[in-house]
N, C-alpha and C. Protein backbone atom coordinates (compact mmCIF):
# COMPACT_ATOMS: atom_id res chain seq x y z
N UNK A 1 2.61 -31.77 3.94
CA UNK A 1 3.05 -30.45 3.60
C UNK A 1 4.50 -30.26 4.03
N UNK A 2 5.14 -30.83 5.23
CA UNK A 2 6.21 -30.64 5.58
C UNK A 2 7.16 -31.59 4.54
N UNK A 3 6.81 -32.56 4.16
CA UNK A 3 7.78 -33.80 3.53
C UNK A 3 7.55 -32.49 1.21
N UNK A 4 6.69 -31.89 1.15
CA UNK A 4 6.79 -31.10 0.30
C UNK A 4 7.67 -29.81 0.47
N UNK A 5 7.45 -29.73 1.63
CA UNK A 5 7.94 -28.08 1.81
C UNK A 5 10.17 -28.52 2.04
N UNK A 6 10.28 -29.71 2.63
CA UNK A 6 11.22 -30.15 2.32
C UNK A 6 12.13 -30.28 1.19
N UNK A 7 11.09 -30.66 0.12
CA UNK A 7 11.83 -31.39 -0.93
C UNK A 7 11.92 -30.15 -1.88
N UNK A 8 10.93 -28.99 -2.11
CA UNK A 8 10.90 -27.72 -2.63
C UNK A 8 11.48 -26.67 -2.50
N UNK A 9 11.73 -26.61 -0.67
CA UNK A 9 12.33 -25.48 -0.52
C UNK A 9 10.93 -24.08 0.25
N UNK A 10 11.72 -23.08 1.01
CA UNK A 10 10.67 -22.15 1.21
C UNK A 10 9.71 -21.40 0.11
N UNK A 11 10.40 -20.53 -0.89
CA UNK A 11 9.73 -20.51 -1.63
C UNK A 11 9.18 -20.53 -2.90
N UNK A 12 9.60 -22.04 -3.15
CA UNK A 12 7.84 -22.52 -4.40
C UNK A 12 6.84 -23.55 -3.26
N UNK A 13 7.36 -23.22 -1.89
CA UNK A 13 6.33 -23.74 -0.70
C UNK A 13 4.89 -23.10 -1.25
N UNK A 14 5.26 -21.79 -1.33
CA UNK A 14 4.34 -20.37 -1.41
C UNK A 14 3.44 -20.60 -2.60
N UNK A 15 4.18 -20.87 -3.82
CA UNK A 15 3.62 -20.95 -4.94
C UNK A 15 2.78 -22.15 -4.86
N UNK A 16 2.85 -23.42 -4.39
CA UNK A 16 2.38 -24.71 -4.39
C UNK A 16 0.97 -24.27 -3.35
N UNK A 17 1.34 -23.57 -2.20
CA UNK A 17 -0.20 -23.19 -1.39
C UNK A 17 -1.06 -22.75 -2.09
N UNK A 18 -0.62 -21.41 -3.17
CA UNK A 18 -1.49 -20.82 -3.69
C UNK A 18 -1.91 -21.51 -4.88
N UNK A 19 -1.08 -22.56 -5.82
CA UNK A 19 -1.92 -23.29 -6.86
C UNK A 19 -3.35 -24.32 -6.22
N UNK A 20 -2.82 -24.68 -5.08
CA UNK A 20 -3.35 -25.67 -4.38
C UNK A 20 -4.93 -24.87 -4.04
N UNK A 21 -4.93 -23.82 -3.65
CA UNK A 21 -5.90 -23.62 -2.62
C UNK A 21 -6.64 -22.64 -4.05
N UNK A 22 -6.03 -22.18 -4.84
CA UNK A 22 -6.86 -22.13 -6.65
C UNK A 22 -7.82 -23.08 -7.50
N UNK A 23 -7.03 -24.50 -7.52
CA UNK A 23 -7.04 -25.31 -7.86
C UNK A 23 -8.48 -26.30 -7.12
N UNK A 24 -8.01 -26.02 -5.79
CA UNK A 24 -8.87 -26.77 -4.50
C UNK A 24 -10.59 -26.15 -4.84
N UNK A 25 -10.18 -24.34 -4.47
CA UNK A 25 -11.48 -23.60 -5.22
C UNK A 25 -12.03 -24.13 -5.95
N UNK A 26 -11.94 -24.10 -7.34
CA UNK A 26 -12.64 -24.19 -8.30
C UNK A 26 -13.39 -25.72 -8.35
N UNK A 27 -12.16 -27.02 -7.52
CA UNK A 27 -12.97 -28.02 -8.22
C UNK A 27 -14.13 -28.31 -7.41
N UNK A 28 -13.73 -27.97 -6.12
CA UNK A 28 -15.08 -27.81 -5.29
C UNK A 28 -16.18 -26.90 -5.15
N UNK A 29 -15.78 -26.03 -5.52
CA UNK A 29 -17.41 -25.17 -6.40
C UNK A 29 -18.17 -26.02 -7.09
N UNK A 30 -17.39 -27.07 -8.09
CA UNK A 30 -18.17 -27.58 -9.09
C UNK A 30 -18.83 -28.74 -8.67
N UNK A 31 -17.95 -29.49 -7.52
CA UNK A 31 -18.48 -30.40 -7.05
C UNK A 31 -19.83 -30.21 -5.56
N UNK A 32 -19.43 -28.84 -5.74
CA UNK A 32 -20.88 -28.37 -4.58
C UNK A 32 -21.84 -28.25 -5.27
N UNK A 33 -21.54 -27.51 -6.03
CA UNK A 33 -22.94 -27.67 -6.79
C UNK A 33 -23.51 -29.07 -7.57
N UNK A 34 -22.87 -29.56 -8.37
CA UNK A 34 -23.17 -30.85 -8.80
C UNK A 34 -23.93 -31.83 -7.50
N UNK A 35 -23.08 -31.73 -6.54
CA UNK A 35 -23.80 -32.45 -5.47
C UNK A 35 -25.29 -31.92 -5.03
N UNK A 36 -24.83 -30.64 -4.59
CA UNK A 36 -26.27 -30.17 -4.42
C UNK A 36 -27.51 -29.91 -5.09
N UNK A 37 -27.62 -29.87 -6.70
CA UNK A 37 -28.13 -29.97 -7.55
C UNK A 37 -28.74 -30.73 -8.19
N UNK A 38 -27.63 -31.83 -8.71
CA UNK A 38 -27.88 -32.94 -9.10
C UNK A 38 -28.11 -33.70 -8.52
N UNK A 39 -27.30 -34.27 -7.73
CA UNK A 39 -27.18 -35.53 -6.88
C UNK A 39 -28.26 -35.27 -5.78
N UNK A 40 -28.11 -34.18 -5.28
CA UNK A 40 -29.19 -33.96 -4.02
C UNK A 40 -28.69 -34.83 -2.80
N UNK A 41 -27.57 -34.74 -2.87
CA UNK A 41 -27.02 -35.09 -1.21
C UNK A 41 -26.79 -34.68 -0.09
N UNK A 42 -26.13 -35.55 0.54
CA UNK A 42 -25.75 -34.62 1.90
C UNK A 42 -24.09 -34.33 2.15
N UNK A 43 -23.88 -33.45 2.52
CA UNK A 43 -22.44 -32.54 2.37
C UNK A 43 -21.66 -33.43 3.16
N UNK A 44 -20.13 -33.62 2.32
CA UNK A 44 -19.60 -34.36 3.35
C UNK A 44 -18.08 -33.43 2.56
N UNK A 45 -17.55 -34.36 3.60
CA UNK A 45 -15.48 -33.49 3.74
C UNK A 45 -15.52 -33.98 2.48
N UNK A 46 -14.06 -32.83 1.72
CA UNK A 46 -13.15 -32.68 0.54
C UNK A 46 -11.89 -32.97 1.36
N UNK A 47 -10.95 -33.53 1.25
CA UNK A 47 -9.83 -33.72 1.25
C UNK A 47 -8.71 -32.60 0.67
N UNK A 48 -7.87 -31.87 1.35
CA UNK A 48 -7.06 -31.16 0.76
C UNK A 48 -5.40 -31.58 0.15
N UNK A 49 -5.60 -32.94 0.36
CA UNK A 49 -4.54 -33.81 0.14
C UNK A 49 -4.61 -33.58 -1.08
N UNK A 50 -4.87 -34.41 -1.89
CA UNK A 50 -5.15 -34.52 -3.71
C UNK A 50 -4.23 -32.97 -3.89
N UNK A 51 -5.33 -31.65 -3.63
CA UNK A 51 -5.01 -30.47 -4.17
C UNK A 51 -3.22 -29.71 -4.20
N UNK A 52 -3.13 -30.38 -3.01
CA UNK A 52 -1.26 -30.15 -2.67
C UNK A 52 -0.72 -31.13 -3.86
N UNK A 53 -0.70 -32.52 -3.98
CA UNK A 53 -0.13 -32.92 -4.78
C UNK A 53 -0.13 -32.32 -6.02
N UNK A 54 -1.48 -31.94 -6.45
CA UNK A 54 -1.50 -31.24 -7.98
C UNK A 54 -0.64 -29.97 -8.21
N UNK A 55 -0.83 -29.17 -6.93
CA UNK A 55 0.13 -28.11 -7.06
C UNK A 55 2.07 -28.22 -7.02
N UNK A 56 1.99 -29.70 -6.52
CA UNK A 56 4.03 -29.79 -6.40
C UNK A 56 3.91 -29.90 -7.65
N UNK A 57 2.94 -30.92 -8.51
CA UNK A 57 3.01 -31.56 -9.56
C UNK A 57 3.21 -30.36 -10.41
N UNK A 58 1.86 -29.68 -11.00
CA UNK A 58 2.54 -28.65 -11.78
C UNK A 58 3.84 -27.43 -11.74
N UNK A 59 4.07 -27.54 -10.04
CA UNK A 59 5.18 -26.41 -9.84
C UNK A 59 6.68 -27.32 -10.39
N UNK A 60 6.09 -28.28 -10.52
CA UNK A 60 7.93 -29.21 -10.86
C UNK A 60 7.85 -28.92 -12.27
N UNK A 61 6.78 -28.55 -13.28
CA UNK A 61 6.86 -28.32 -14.94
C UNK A 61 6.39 -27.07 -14.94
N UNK A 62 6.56 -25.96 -14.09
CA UNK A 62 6.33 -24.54 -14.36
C UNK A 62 7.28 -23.85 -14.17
N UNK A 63 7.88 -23.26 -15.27
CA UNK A 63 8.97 -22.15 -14.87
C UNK A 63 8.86 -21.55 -12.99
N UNK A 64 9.86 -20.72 -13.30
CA UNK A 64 10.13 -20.33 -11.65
C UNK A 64 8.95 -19.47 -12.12
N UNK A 65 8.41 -18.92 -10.59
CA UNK A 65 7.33 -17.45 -10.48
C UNK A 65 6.17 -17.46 -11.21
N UNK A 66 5.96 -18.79 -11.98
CA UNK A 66 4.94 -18.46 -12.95
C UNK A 66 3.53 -18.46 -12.26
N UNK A 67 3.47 -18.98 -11.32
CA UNK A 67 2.27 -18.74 -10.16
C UNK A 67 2.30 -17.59 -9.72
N UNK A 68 2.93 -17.33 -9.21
CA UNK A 68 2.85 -15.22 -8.72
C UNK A 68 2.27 -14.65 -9.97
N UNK A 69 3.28 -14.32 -11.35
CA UNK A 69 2.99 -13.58 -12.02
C UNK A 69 1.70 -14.02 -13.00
N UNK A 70 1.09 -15.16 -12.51
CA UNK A 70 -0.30 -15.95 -13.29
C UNK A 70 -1.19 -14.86 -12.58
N UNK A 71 -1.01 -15.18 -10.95
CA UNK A 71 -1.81 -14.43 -10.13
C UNK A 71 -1.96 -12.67 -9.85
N UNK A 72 -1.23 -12.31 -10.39
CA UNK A 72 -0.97 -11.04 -9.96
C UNK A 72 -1.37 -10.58 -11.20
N UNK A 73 -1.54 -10.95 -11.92
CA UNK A 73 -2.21 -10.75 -13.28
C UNK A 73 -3.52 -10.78 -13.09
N UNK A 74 -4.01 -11.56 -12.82
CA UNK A 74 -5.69 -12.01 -12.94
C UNK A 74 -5.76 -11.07 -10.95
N UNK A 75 -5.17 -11.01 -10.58
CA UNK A 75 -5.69 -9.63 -9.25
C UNK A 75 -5.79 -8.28 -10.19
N UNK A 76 -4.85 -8.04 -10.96
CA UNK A 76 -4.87 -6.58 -11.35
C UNK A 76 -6.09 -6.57 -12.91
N UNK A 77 -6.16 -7.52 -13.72
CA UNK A 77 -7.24 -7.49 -14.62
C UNK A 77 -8.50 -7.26 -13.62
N UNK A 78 -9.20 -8.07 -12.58
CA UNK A 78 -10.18 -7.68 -11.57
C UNK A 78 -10.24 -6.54 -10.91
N UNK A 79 -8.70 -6.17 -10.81
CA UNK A 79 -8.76 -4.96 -10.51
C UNK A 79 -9.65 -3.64 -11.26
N UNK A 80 -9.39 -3.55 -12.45
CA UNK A 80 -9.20 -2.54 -13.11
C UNK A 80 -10.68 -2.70 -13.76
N UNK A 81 -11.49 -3.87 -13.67
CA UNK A 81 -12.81 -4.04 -14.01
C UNK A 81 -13.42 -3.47 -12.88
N UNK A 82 -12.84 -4.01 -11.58
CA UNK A 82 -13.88 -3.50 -10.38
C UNK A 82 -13.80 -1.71 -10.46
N UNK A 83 -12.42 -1.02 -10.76
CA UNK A 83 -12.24 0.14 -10.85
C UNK A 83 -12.74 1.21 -11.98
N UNK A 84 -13.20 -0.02 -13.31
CA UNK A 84 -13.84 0.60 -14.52
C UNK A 84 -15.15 1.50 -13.88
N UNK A 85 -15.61 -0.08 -13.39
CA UNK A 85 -17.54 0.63 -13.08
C UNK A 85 -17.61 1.67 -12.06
N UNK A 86 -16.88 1.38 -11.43
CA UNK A 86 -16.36 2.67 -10.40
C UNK A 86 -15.93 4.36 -11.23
């Protein structure tokens, strides 16, 4: 993280945490369940390595901010659903 946060700068540091730990989410949901489901195993460590790389990776072919304003989008659409039923 430091040899990234180097080569990026402070902040698309920010943007790369939050693709990462998006990214990290989802694939391990799928792989919890698959494991636990299918496979019927026993739980072992995910690595958060992989997930950082994917996030420099796409932040080097994503416009500036496009992670904030991806995210702040999909907070305020949830928003306004959680606030509908309300």
């Amino acid at each position: 993280m430091g040899a990234i946060g180097l080569y990026f700068g402070v902040s698309t540091i920010a943007q790369i945490s939050l693709l990462a730990f998006f990214v990290g989410a989802i694939i391990s949901i799928i792989v919890l369940f698959v494991r636990a489901f299918i496979l019927k195993s026993d739980d072992q460590y995910m690595p958060f390595g992989p997930f950082l790389v994917i996030g420099a990776i796409a932040c080097i072919f994503l416009p500036a901010n496009t992670v904030f304003v991806a995210f702040m989008s999909l907070c305020a659409a949830i928003s306004n659903k959680i606030l509908s039923i309300f």
